[in-house]
Protein backbone atom coordinates (compact mmCIF):
# COMPACT_ATOMS: atom_id res chain seq x y z
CA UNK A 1 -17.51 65.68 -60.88
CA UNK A 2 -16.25 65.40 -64.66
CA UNK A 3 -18.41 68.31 -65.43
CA UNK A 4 -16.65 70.50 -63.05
CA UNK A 5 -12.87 69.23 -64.04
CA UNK A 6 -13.93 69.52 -67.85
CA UNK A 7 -14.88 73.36 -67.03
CA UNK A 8 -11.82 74.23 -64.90
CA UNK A 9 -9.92 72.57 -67.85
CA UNK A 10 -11.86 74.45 -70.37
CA UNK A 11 -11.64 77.88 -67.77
CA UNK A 12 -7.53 77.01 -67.35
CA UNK A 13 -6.82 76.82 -71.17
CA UNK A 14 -8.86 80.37 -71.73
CA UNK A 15 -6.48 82.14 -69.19
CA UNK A 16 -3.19 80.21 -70.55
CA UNK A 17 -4.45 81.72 -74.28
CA UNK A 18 -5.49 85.64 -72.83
CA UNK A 19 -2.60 85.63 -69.89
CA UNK A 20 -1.05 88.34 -72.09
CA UNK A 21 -3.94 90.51 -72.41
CA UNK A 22 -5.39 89.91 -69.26
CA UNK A 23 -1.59 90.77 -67.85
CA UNK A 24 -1.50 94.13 -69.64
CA UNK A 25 -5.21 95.33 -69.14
CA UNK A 26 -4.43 94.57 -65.52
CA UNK A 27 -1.52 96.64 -65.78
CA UNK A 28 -2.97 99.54 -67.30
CA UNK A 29 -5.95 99.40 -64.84
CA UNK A 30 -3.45 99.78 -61.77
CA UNK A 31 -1.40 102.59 -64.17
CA UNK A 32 -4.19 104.21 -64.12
CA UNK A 33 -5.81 104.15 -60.41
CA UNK A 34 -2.30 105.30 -59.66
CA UNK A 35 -2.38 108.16 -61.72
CA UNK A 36 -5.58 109.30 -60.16
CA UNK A 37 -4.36 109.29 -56.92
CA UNK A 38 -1.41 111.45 -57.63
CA UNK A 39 -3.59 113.99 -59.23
CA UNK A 40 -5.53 114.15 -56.59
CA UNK A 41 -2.93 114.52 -54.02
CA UNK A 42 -1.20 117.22 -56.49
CA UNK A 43 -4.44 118.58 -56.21
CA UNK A 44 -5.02 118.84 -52.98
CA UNK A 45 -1.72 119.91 -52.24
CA UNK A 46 -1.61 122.94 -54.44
CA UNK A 47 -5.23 124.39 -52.96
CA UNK A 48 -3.54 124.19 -49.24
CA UNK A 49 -0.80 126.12 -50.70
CA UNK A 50 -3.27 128.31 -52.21
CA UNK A 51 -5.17 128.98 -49.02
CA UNK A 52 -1.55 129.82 -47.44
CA UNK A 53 -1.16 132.15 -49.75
CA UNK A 54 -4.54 133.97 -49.69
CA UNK A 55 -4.11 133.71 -46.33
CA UNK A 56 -0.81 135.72 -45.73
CA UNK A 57 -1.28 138.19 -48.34
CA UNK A 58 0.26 140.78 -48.45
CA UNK A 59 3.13 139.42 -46.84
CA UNK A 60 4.88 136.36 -48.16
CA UNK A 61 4.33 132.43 -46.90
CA UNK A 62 5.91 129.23 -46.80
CA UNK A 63 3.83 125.98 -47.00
CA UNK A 64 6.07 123.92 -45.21
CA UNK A 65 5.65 120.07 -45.48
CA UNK A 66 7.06 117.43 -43.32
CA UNK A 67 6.03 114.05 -44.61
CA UNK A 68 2.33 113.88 -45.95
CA UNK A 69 1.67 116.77 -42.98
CA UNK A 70 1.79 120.59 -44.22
CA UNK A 71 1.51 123.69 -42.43
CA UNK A 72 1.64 127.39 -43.71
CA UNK A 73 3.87 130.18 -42.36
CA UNK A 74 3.91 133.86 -43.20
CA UNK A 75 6.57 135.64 -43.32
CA UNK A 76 6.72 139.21 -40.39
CA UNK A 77 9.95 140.36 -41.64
CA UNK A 78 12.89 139.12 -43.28
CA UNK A 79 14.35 136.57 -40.93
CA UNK A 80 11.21 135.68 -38.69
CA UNK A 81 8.30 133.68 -39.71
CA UNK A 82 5.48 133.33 -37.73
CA UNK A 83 2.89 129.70 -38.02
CA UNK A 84 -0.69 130.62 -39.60
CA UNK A 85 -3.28 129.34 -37.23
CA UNK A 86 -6.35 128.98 -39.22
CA UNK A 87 -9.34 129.53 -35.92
């Protein structure tokens, strides 16, 4: 039993003296994760538009998004769009 207190105590004191570090490298770990997700939801985002557009060409296109959900509409003329079903 003293073994085990003397290496929590021993454990407790090396977190107390790195809590800075270990508070900033975990901070920069999540800084980063997050980063990577937004690049890959920019990512992904932009080649759906992309698709839309490719899709539609010549005429123009809207990629409409409502929430995380997106869907792409092509213009017929000047005041009627029409939804691009992709089958």
């Amino acid at each position: 039993m003293k073994k085990i207190q003397d290496f929590l105590k021993s454990l407790w004191k090396w977190l107390m003296k790195n809590a800075v570090g270990i508070i900033i490298a975990m901070l920069a770990i999540a800084y980063v994760i997050g980063a990577n997700a937004a690049y890959k939801i920019e990512k992904d985002k932009s080649q759906e538009e992309f698709q839309c557009e490719t899709s539609c060409f010549p005429q123009q296109n809207e990629y409409i998004y409502h929430g995380d959900v997106g869907s792409c509409w092509c213009y017929v003329d000047s005041k009627t769009i029409k939804r691009y079903n992709q089958e």
